[in-house]
PDB file of N, CA and C in Angstrom:
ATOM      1  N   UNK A   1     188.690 -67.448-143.927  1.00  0.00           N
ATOM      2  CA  UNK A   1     187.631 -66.707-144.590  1.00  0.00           C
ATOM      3  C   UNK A   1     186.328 -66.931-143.821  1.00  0.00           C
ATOM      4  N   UNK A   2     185.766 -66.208-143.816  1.00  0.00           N
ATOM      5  CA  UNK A   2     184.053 -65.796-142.599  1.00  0.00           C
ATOM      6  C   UNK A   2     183.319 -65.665-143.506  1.00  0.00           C
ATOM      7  N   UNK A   3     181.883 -66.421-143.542  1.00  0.00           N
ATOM      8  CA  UNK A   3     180.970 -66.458-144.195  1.00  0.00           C
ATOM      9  C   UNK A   3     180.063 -65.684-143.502  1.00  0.00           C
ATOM     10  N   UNK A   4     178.795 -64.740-144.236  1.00  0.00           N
ATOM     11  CA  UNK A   4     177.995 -64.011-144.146  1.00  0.00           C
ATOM     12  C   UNK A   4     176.734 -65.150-143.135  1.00  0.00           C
ATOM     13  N   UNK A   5     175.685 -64.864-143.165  1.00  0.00           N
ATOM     14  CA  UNK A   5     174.610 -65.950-142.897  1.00  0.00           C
ATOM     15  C   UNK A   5     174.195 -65.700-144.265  1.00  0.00           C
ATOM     16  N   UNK A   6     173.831 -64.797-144.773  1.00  0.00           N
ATOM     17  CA  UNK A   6     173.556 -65.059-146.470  1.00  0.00           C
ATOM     18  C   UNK A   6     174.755 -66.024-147.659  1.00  0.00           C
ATOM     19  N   UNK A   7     175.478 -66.337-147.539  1.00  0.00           N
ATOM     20  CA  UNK A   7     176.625 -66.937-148.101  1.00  0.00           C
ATOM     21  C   UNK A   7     176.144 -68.265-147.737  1.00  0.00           C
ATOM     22  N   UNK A   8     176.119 -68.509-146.507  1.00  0.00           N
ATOM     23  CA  UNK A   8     175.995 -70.193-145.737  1.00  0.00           C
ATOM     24  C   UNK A   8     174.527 -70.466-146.460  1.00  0.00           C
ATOM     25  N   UNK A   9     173.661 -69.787-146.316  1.00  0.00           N
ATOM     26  CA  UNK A   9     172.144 -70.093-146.889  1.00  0.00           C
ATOM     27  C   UNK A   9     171.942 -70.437-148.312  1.00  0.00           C
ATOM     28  N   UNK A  10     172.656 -70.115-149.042  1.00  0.00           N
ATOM     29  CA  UNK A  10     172.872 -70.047-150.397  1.00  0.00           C
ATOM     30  C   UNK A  10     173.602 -71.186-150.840  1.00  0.00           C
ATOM     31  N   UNK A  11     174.834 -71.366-150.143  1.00  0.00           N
ATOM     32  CA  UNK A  11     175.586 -72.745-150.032  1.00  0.00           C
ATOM     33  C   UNK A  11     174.721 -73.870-149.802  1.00  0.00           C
ATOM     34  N   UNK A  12     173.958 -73.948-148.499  1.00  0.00           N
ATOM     35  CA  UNK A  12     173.703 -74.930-148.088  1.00  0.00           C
ATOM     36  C   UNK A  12     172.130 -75.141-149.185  1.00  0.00           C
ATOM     37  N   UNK A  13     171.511 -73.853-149.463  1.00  0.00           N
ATOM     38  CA  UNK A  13     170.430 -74.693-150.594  1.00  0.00           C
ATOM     39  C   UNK A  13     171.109 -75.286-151.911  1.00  0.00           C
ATOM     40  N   UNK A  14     172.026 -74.564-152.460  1.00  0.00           N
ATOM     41  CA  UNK A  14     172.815 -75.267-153.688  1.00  0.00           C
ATOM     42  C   UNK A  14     172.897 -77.157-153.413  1.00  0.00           C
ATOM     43  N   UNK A  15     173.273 -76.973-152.017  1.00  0.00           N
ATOM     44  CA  UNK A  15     173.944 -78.568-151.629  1.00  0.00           C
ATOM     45  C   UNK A  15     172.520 -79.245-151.755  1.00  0.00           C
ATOM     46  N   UNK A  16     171.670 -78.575-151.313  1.00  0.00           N
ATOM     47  CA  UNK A  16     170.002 -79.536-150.955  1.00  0.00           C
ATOM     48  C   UNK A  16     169.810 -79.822-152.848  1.00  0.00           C
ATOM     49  N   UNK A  17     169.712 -79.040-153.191  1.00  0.00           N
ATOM     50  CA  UNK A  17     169.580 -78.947-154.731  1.00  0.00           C
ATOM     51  C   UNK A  17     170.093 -79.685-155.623  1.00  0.00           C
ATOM     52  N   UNK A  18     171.929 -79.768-155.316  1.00  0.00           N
ATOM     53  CA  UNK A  18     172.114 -80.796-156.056  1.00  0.00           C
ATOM     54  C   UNK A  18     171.854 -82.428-155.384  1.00  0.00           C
ATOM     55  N   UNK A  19     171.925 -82.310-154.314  1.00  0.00           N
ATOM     56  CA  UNK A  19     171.126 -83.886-153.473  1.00  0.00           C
ATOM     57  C   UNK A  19     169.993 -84.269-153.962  1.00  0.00           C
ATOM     58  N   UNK A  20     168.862 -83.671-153.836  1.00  0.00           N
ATOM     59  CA  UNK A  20     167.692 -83.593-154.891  1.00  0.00           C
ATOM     60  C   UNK A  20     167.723 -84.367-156.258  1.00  0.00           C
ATOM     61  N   UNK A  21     168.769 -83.358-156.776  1.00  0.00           N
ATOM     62  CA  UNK A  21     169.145 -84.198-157.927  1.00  0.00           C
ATOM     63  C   UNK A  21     169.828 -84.970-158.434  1.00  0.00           C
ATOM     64  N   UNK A  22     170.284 -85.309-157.359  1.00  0.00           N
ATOM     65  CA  UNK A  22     171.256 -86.601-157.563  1.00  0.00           C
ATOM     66  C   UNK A  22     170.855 -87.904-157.136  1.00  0.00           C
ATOM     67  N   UNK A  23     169.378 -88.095-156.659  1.00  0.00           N
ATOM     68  CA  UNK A  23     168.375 -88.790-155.710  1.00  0.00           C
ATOM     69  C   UNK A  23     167.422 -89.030-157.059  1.00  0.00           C
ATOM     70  N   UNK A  24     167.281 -87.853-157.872  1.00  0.00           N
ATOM     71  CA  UNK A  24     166.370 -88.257-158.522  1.00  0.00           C
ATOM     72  C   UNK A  24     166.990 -89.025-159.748  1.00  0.00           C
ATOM     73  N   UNK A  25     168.525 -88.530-160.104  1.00  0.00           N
ATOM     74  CA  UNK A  25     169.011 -89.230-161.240  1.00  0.00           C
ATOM     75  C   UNK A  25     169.157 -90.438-160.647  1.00  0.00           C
ATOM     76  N   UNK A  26     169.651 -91.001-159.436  1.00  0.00           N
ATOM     77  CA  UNK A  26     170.090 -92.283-159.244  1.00  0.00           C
ATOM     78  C   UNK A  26     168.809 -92.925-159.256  1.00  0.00           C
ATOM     79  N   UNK A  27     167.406 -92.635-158.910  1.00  0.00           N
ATOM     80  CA  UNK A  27     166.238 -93.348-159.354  1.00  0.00           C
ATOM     81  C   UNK A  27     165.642 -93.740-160.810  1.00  0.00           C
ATOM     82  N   UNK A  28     166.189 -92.613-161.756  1.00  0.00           N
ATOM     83  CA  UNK A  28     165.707 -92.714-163.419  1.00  0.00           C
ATOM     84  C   UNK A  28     167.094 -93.538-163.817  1.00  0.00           C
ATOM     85  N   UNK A  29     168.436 -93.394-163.164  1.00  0.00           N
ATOM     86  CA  UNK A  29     169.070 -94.268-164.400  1.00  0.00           C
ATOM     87  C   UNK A  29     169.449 -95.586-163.437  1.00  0.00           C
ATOM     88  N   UNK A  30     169.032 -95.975-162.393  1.00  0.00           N
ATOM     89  CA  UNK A  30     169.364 -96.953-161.417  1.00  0.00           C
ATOM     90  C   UNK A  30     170.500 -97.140-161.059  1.00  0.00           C
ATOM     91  N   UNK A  31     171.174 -96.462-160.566  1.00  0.00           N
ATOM     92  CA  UNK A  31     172.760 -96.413-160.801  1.00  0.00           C
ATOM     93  C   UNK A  31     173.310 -95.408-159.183  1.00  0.00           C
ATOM     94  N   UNK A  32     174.410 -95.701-159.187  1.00  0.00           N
ATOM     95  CA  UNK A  32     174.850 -94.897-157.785  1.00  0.00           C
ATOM     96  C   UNK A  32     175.298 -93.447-158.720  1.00  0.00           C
ATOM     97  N   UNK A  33     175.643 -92.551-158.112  1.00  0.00           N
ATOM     98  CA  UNK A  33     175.483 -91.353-158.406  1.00  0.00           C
ATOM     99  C   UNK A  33     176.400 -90.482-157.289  1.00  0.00           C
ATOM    100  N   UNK A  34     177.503 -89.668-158.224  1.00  0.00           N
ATOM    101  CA  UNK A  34     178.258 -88.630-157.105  1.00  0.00           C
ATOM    102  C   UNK A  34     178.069 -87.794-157.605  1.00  0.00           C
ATOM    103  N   UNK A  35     178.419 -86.892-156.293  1.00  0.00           N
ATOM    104  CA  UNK A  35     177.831 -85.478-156.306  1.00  0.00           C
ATOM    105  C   UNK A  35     179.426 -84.570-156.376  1.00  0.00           C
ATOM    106  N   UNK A  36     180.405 -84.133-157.205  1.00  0.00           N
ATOM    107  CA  UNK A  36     180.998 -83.337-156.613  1.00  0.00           C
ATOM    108  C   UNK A  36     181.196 -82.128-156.194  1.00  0.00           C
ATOM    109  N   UNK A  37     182.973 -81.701-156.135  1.00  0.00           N
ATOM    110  CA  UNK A  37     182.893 -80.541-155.410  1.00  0.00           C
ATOM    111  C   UNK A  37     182.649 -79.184-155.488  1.00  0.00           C
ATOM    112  N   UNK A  38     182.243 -79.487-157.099  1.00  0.00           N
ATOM    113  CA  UNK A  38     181.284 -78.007-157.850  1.00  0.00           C
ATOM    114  C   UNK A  38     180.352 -78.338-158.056  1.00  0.00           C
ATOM    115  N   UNK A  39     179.592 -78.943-157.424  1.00  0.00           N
ATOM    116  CA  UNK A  39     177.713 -80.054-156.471  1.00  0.00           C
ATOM    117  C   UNK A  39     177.513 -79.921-157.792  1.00  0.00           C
ATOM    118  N   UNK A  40     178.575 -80.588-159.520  1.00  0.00           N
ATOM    119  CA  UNK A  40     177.965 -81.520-160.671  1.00  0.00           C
ATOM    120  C   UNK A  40     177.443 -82.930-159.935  1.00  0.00           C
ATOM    121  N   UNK A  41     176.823 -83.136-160.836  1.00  0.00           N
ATOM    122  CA  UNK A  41     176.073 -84.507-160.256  1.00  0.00           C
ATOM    123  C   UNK A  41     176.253 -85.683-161.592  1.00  0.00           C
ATOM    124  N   UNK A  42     176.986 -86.227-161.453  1.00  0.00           N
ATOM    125  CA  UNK A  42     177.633 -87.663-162.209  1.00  0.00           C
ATOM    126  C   UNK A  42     177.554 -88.750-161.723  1.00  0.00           C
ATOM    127  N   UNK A  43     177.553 -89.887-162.960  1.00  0.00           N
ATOM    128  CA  UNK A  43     177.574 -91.198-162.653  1.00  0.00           C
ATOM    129  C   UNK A  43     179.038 -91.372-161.474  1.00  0.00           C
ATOM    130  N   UNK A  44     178.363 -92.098-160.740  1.00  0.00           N
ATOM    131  CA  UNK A  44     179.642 -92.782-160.047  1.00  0.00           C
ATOM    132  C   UNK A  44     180.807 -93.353-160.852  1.00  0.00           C
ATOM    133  N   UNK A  45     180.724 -94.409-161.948  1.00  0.00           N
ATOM    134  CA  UNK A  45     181.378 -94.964-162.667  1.00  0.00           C
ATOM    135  C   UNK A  45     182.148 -93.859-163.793  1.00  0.00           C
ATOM    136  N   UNK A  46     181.874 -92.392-163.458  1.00  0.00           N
ATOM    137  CA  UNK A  46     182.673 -91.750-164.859  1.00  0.00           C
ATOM    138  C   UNK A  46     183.648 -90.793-163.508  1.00  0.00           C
ATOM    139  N   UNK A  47     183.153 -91.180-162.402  1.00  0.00           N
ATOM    140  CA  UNK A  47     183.854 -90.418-161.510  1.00  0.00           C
ATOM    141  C   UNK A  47     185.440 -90.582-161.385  1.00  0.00           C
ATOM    142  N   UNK A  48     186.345 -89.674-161.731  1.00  0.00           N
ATOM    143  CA  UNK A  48     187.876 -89.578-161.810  1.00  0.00           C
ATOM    144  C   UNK A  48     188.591 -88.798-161.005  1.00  0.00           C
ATOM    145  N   UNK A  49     187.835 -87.906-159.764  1.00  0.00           N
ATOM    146  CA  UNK A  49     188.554 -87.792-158.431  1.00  0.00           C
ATOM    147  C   UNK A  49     187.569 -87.627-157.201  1.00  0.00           C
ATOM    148  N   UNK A  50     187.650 -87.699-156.425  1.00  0.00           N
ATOM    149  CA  UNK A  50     186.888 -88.267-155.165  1.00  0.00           C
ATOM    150  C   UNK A  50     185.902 -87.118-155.128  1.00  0.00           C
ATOM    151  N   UNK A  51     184.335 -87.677-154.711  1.00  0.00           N
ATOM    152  CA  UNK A  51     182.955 -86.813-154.904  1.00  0.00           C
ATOM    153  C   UNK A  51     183.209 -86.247-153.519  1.00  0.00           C
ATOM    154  N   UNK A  52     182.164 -85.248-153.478  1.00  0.00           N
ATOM    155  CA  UNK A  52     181.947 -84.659-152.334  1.00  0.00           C
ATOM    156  C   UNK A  52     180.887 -85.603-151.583  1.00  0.00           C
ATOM    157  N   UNK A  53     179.950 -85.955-152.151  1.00  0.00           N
ATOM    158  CA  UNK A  53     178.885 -87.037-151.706  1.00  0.00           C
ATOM    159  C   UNK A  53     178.459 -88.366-152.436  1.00  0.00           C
ATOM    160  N   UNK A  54     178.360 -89.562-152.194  1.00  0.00           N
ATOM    161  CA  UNK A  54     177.870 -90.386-153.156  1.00  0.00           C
ATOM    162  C   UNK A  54     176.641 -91.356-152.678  1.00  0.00           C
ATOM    163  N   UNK A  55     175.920 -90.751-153.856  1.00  0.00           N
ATOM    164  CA  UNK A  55     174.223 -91.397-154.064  1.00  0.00           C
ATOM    165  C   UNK A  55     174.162 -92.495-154.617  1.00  0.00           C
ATOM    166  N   UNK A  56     173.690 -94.065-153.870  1.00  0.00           N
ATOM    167  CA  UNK A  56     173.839 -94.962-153.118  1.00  0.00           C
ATOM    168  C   UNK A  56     172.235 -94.860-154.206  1.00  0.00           C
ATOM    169  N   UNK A  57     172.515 -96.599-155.379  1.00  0.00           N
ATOM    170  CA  UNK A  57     170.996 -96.351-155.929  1.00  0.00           C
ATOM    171  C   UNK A  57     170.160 -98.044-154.908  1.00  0.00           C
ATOM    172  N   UNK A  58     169.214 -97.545-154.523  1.00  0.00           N
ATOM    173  CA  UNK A  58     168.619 -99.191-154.342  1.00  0.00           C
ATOM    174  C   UNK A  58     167.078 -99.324-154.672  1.00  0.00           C
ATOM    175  N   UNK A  59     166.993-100.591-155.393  1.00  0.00           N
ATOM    176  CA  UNK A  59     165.595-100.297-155.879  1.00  0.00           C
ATOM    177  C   UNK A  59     164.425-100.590-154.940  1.00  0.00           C
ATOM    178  N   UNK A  60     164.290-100.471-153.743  1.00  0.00           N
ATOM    179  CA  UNK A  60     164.018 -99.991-152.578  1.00  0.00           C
ATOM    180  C   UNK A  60     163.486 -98.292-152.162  1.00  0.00           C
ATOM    181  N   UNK A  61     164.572 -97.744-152.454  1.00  0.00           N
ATOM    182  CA  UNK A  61     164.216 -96.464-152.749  1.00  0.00           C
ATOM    183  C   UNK A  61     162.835 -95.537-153.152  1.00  0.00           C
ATOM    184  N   UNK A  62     162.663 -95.827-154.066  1.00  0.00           N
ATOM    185  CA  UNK A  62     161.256 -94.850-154.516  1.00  0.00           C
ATOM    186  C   UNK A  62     160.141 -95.537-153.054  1.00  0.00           C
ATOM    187  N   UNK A  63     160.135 -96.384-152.107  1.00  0.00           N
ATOM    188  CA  UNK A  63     158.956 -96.730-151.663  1.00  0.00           C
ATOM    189  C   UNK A  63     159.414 -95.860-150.397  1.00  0.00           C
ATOM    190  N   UNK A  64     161.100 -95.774-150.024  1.00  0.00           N
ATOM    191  CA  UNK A  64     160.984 -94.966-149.103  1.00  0.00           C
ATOM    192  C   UNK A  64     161.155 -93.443-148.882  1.00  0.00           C
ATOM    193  N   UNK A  65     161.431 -93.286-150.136  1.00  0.00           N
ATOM    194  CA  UNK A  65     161.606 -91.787-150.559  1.00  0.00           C
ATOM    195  C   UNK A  65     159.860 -91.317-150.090  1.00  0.00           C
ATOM    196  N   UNK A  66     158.699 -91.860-151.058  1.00  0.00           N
ATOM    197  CA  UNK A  66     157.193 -91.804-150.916  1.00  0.00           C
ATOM    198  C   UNK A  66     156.759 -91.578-149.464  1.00  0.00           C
ATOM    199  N   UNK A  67     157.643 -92.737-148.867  1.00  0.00           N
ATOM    200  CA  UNK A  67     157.510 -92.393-147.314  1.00  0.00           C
ATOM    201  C   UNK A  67     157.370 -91.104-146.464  1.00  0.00           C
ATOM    202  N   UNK A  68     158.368 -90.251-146.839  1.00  0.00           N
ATOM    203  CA  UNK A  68     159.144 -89.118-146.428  1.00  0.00           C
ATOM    204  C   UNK A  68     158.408 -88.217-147.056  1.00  0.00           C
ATOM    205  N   UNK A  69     158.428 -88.358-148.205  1.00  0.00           N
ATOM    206  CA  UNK A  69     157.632 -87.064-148.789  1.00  0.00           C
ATOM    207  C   UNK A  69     156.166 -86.821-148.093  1.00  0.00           C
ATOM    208  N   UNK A  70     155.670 -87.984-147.660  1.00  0.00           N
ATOM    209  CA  UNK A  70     154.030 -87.864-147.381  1.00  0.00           C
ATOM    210  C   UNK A  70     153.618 -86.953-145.762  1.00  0.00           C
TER     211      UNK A  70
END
């Protein structure tokens, strides 16, 4: 199957989107965080088949996230 360049663009912001938010949940509930393969975004610990991505919490984080954003 051949993707459009509109198809891939759409995909790939969904993916930024749920990363986003899976960055921001693993900062509010301190906790690691997967992303799966319909980019839901769940606790790691309720996870029951392998994520597409997993968000890694460290309380470290918010100083270097601040970093990046600036």
């Amino acid at each position: 199957m051949e993707y459009d360049e509109i198809e891939i663009e759409v995909e790939v912001s969904d993916f930024v989107l749920a990363y986003q938010a899976a960055m921001a949940t693993a900062l509010r509930l301190k906790e690691d965080i997967a992303i799966m393969e319909d980019l839901a975004v769940i606790r790691l610990s309720e996870c029951d088949e392998p994520p597409r991505e997993i968000i890694r919490y460290s309380p470290l984080s918010p100083f270097a996230f601040s970093v990046q954003i600036h």
